[in-house]
C-alpha atoms as a PDB file:
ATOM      1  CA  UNK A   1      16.108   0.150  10.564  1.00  0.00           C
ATOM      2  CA  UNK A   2      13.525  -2.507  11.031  1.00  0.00           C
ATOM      3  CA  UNK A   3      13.715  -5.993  10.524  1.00  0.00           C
ATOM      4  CA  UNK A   4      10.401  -8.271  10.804  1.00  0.00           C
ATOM      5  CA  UNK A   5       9.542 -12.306  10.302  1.00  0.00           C
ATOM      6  CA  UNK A   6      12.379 -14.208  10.587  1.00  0.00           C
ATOM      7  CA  UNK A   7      12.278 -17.624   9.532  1.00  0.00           C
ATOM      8  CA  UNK A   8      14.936 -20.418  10.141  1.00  0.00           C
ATOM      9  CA  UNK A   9      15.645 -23.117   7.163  1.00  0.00           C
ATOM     10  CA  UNK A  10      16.955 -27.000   7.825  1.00  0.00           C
ATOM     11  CA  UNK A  11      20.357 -25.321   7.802  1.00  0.00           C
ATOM     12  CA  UNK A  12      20.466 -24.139  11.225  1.00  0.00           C
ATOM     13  CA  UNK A  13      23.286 -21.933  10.039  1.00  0.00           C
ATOM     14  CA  UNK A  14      20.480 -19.647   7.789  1.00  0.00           C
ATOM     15  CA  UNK A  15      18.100 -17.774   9.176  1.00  0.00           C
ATOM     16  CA  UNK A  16      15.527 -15.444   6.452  1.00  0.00           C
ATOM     17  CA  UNK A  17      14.319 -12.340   7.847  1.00  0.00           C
ATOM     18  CA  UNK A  18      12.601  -9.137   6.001  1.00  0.00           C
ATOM     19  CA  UNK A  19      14.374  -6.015   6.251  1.00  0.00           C
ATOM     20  CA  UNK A  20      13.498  -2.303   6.179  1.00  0.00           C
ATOM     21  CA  UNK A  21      15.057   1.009   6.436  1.00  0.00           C
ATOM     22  CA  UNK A  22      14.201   4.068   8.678  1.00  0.00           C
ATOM     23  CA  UNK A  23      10.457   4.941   7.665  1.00  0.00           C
ATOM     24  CA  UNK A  24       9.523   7.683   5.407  1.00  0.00           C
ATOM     25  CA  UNK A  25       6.592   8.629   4.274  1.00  0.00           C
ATOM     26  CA  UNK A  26       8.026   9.505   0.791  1.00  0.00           C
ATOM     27  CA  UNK A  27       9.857   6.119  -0.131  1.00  0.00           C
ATOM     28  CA  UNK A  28       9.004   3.712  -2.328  1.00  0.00           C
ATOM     29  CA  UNK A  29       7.231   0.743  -2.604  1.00  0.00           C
ATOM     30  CA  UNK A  30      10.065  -1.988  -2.277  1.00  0.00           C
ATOM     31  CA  UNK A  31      12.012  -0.832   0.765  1.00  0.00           C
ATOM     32  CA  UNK A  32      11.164  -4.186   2.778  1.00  0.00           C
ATOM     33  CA  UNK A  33      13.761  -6.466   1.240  1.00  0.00           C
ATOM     34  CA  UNK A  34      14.325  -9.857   1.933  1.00  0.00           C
ATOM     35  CA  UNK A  35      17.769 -10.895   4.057  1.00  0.00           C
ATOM     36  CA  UNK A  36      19.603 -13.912   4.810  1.00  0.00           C
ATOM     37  CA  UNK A  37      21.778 -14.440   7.911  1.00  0.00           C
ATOM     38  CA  UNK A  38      24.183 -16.856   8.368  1.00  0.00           C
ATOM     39  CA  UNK A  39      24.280 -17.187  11.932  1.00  0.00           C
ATOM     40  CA  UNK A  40      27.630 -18.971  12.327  1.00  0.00           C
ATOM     41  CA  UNK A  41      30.341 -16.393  10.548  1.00  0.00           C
ATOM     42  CA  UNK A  42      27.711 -13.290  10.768  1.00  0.00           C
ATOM     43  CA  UNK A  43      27.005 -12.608   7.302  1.00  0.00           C
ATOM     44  CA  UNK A  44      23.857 -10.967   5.754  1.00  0.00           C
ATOM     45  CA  UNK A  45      23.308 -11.677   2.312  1.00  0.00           C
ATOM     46  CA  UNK A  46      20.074  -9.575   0.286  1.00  0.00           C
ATOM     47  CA  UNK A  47      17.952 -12.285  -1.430  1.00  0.00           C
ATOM     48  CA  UNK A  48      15.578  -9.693  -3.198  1.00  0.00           C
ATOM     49  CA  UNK A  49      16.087  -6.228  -4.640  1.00  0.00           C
ATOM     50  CA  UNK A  50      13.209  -5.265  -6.825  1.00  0.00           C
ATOM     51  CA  UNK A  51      10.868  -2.540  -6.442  1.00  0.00           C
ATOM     52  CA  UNK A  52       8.137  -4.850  -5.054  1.00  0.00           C
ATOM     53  CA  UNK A  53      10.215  -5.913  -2.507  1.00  0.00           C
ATOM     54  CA  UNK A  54      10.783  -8.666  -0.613  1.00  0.00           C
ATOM     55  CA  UNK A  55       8.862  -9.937   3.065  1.00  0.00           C
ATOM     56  CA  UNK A  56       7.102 -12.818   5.063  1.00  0.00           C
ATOM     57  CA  UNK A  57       9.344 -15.170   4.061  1.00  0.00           C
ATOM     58  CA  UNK A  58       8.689 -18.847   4.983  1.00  0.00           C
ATOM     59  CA  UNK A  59      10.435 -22.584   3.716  1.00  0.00           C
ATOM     60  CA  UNK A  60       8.812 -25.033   2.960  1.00  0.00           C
ATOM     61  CA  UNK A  61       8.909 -28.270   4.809  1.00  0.00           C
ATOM     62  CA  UNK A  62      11.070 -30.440   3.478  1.00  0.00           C
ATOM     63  CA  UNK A  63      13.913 -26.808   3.220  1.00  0.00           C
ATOM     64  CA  UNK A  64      13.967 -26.733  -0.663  1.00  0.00           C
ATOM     65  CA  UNK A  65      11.430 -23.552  -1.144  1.00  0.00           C
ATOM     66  CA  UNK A  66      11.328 -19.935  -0.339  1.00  0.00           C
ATOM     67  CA  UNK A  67       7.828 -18.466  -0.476  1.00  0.00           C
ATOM     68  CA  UNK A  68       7.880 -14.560  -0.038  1.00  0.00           C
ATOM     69  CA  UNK A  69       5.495 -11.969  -0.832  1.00  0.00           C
ATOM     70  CA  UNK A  70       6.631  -9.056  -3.166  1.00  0.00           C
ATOM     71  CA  UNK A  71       4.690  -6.848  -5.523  1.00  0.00           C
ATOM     72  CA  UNK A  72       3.742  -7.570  -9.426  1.00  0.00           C
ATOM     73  CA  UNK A  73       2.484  -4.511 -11.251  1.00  0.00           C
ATOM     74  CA  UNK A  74       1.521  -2.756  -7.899  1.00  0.00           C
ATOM     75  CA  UNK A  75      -0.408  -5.642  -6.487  1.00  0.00           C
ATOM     76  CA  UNK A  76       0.722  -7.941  -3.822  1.00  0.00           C
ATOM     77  CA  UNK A  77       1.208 -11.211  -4.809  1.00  0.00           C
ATOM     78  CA  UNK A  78       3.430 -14.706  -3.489  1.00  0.00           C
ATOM     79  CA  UNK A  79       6.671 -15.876  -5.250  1.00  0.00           C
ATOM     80  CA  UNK A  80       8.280 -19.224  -4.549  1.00  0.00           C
ATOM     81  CA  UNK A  81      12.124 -19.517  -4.791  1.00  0.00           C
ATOM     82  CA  UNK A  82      14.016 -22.922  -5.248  1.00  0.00           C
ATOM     83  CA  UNK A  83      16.928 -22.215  -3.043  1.00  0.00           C
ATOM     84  CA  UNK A  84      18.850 -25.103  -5.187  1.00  0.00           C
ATOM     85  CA  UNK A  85      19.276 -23.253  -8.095  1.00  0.00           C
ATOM     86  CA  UNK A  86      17.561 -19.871  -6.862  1.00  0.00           C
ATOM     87  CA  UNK A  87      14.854 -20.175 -10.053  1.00  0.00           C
ATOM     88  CA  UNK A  88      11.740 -18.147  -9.386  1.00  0.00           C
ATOM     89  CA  UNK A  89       8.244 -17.898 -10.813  1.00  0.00           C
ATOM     90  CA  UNK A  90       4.755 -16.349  -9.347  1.00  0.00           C
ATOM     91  CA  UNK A  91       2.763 -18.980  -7.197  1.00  0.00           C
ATOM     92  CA  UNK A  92      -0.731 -16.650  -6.225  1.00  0.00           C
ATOM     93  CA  UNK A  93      -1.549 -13.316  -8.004  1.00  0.00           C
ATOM     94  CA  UNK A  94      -3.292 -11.358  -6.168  1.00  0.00           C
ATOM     95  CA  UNK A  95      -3.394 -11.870  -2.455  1.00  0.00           C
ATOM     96  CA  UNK A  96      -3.730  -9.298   0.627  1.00  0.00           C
ATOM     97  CA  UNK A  97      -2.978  -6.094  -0.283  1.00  0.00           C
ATOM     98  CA  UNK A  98       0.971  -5.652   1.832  1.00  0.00           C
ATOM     99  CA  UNK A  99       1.605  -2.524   4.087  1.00  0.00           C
ATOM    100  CA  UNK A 100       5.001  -1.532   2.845  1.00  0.00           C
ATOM    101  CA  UNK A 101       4.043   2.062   3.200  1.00  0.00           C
ATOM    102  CA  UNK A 102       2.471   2.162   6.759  1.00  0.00           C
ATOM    103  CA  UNK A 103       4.092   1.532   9.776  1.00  0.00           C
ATOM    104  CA  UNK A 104       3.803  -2.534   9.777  1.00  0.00           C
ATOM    105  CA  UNK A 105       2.915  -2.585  13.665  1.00  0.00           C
ATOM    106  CA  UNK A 106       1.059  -6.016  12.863  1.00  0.00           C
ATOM    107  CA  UNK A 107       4.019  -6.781  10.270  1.00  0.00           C
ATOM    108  CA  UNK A 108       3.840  -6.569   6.256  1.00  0.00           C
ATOM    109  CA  UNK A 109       1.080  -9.368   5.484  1.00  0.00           C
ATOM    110  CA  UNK A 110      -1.134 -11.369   7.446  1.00  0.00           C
ATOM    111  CA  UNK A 111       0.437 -14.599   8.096  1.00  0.00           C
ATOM    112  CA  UNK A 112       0.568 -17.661   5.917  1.00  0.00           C
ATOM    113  CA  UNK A 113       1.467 -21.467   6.287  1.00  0.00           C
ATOM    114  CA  UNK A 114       2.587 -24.578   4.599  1.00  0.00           C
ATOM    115  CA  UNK A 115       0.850 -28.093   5.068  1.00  0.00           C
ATOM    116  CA  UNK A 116       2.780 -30.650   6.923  1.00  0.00           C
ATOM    117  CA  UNK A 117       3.067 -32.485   3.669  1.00  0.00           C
ATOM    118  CA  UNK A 118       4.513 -28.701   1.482  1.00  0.00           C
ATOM    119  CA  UNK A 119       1.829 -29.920  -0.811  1.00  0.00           C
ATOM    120  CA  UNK A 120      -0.195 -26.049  -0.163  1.00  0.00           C
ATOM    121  CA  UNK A 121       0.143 -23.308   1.247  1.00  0.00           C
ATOM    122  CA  UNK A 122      -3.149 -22.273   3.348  1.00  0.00           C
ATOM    123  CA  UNK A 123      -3.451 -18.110   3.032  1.00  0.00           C
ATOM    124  CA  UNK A 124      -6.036 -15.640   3.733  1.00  0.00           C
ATOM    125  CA  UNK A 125      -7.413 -13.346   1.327  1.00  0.00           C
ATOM    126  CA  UNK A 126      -9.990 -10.787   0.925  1.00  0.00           C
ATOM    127  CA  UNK A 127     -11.048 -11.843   4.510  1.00  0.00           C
ATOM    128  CA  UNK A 128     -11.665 -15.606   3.076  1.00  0.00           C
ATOM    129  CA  UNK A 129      -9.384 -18.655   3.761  1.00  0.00           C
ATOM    130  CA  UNK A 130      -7.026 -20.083   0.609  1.00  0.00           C
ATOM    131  CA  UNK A 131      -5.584 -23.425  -0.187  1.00  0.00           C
ATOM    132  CA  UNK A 132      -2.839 -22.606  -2.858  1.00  0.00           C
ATOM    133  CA  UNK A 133      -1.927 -26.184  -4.050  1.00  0.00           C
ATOM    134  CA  UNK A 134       1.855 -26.692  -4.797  1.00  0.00           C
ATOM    135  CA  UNK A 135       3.638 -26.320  -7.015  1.00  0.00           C
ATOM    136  CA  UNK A 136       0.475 -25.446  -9.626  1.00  0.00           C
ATOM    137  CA  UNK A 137      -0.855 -22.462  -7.994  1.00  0.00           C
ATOM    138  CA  UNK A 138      -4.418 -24.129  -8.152  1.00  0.00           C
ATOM    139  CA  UNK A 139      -6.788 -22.036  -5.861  1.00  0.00           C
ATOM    140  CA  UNK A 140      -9.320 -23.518  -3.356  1.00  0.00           C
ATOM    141  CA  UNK A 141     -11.335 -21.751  -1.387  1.00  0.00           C
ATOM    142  CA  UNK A 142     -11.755 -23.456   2.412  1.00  0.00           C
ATOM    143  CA  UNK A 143     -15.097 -23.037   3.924  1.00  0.00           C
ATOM    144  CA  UNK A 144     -15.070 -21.847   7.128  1.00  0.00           C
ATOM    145  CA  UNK A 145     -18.387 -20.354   9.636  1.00  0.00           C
ATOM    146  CA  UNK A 146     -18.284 -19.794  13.234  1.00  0.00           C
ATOM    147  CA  UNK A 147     -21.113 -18.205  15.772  1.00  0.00           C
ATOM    148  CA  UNK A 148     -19.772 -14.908  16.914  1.00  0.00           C
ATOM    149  CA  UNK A 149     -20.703 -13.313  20.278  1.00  0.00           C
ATOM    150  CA  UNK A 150     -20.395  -9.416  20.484  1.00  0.00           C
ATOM    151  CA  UNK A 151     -21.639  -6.918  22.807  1.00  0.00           C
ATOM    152  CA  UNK A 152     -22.031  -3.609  20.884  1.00  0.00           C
ATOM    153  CA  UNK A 153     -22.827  -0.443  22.490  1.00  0.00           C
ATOM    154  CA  UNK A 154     -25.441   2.427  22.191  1.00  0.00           C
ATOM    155  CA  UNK A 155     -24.988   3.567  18.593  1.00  0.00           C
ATOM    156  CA  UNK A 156     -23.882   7.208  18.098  1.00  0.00           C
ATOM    157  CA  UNK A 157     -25.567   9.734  16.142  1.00  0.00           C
ATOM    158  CA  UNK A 158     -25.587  13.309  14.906  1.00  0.00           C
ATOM    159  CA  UNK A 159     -27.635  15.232  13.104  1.00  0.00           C
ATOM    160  CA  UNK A 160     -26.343  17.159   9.956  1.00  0.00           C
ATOM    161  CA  UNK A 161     -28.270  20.220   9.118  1.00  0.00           C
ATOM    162  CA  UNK A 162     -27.179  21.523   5.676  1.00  0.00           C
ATOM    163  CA  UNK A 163     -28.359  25.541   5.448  1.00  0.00           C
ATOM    164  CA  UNK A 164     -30.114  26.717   1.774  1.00  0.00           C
ATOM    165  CA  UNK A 165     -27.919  29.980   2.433  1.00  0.00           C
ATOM    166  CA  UNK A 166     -25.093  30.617   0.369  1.00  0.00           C
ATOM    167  CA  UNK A 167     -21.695  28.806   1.646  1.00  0.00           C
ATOM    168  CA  UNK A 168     -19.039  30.756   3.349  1.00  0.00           C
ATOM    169  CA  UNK A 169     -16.086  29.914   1.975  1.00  0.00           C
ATOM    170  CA  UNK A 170     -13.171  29.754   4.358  1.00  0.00           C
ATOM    171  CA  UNK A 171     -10.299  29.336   2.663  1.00  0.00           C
ATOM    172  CA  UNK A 172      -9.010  30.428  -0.868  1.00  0.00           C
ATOM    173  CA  UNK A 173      -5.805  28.804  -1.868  1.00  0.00           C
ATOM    174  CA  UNK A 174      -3.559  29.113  -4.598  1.00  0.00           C
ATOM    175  CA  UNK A 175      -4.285  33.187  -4.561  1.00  0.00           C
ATOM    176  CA  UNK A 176      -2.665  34.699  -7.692  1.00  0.00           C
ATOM    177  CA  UNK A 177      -3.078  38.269  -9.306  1.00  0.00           C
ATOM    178  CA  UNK A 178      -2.008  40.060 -12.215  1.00  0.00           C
ATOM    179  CA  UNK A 179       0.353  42.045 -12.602  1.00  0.00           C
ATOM    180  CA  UNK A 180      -1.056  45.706 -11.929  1.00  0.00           C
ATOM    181  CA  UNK A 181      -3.747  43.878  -9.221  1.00  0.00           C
ATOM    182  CA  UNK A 182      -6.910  44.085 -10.926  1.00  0.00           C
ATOM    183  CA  UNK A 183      -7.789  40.959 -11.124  1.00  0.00           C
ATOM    184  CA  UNK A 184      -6.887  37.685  -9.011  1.00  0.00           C
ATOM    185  CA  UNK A 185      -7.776  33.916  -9.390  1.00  0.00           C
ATOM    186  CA  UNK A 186      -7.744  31.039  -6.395  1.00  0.00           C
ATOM    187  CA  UNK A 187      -9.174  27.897  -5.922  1.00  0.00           C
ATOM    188  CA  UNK A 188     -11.853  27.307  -3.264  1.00  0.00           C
ATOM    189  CA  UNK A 189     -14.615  24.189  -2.595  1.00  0.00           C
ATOM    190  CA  UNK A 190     -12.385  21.798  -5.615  1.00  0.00           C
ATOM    191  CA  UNK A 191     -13.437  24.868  -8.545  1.00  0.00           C
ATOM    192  CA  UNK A 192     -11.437  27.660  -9.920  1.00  0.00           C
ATOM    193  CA  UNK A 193     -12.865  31.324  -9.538  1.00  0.00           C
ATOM    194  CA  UNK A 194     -11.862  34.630 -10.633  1.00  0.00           C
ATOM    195  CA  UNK A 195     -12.565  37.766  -9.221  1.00  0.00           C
ATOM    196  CA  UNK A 196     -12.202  41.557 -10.395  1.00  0.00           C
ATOM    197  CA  UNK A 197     -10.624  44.214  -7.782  1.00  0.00           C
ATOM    198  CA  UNK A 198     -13.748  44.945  -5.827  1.00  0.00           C
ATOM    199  CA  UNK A 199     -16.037  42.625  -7.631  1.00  0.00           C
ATOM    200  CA  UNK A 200     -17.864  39.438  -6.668  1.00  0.00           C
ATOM    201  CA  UNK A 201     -16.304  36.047  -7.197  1.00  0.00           C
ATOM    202  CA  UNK A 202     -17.239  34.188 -10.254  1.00  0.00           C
ATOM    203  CA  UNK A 203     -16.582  30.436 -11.865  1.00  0.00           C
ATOM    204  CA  UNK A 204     -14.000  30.776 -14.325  1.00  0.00           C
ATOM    205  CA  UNK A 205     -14.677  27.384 -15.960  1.00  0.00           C
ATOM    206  CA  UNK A 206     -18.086  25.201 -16.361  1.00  0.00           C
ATOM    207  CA  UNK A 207     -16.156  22.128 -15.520  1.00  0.00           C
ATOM    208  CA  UNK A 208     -17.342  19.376 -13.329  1.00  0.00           C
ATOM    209  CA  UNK A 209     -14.288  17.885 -12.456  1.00  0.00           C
ATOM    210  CA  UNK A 210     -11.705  18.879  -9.280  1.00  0.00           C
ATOM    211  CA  UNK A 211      -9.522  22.435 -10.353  1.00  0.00           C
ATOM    212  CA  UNK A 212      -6.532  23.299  -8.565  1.00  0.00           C
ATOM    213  CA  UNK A 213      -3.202  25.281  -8.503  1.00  0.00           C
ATOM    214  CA  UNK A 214      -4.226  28.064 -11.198  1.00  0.00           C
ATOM    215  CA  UNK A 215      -1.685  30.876 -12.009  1.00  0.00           C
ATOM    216  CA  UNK A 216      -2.022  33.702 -14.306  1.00  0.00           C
ATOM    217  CA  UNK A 217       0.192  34.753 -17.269  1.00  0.00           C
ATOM    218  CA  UNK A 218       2.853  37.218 -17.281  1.00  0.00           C
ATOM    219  CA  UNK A 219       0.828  39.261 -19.651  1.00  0.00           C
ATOM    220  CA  UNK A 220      -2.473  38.266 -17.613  1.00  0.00           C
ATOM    221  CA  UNK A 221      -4.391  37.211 -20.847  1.00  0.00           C
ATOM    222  CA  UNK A 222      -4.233  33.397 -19.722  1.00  0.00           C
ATOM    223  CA  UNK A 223      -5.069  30.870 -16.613  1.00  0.00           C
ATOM    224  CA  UNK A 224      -2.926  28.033 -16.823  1.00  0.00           C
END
């Protein structure tokens, strides 16, 4: 269990924090939820539960706003909560894609901010600097340059040599014969082949795209 980004409110009693499970790499998207501790009689309330999920949550300045990023339609995006009466609605669609499904070790989302006045929220995205005005969602892009220093070292190269011999192929997968033997079918290089008992290995389709997983017929008149 993992908890990340915790974020006090003018309440001193509440404190908003994202919360996650034990990581798998099979979950889904969604298991970071958003939390809410009341730090005087212990309690943990969930604030979000939908498949998006719910993290990097942060008030706004004068306490009556959540913001929290979550996921619309598989792309990451900021939703702003009125605590008052707990209405939402969508503030900045897209932003920064969110890394729900890696490991988080520099947390969920690159960090945000209100102004001092909760009049915008200042975020990066796509490696450029936002002003989302509040509460209209107007974007702004904020120019920003700076003179970068960097020592680089020696550059690293190989060679690649690509013979005009035939390829070797190393491994077949997805081997399946017929019944009596006589004739088997595998995938090898992304294409399906087919070869006779003793014969030479030969495209069974004229496709360009990727083949996979092929399996003969009971009666071994098909390739599915």
């Amino acid at each position: 269990h993992r908890d990340l980004h915790s974020f006090p409110t003018r309440r001193s009693s509440d404190l908003y924090f994202s919360s996650s499970p034990k990581f798998a790499y099979n979950s889904d998207p969604g298991k970071w939820q958003l939390q809410r501790l009341n730090r005087e009689t212990g309690e943990v309330d969930a604030i979000t539960s939908s498949y998006g999920g719910g993290f990097r949550p942060l008030i706004s300045p004068d306490g009556k706003t959540l913001l929290y990023a979550t996921r619309q339609d598989a792309v990451t995006s900021l939703r702003a909560r009125t605590l008052e009466d707990r209405s939402e609605r969508w503030l900045k669609h897209p932003i920064t894609r969110d890394d729900q499904e890696g490991f988080a070790t520099e947390d969920t989302l690159p960090g945000y901010a209100w102004s001092r006045d909760g009049k915008a929220v200042f975020i990066a995205i796509d490696g450029k600097i936002h002003r989302i005005d509040f509460p209209s969602g107007e974007d702004h892009l904020v120019p920003f340059t700076c003179n970068v220093k960097r020592e680089l070292a020696a550059r690293i190269m190989f060679k690649d040599y690509f013979a005009e011999t035939p390829v070797v192929i190393g491994q077949m997968r997805w081997l399946h014969g017929n019944a009596d033997g006589s004739r088997m079918v595998f995938s090898a290089s992304g294409k399906l082949w087919v070869a006779e008992k003793g014969g030479t290995p030969r495209r069974l389709t004229n496709s360009d795209a990727r083949e996979f997983s092929p399996e003969i017929s009971p009666d071994g008149k098909w390739v599915a």
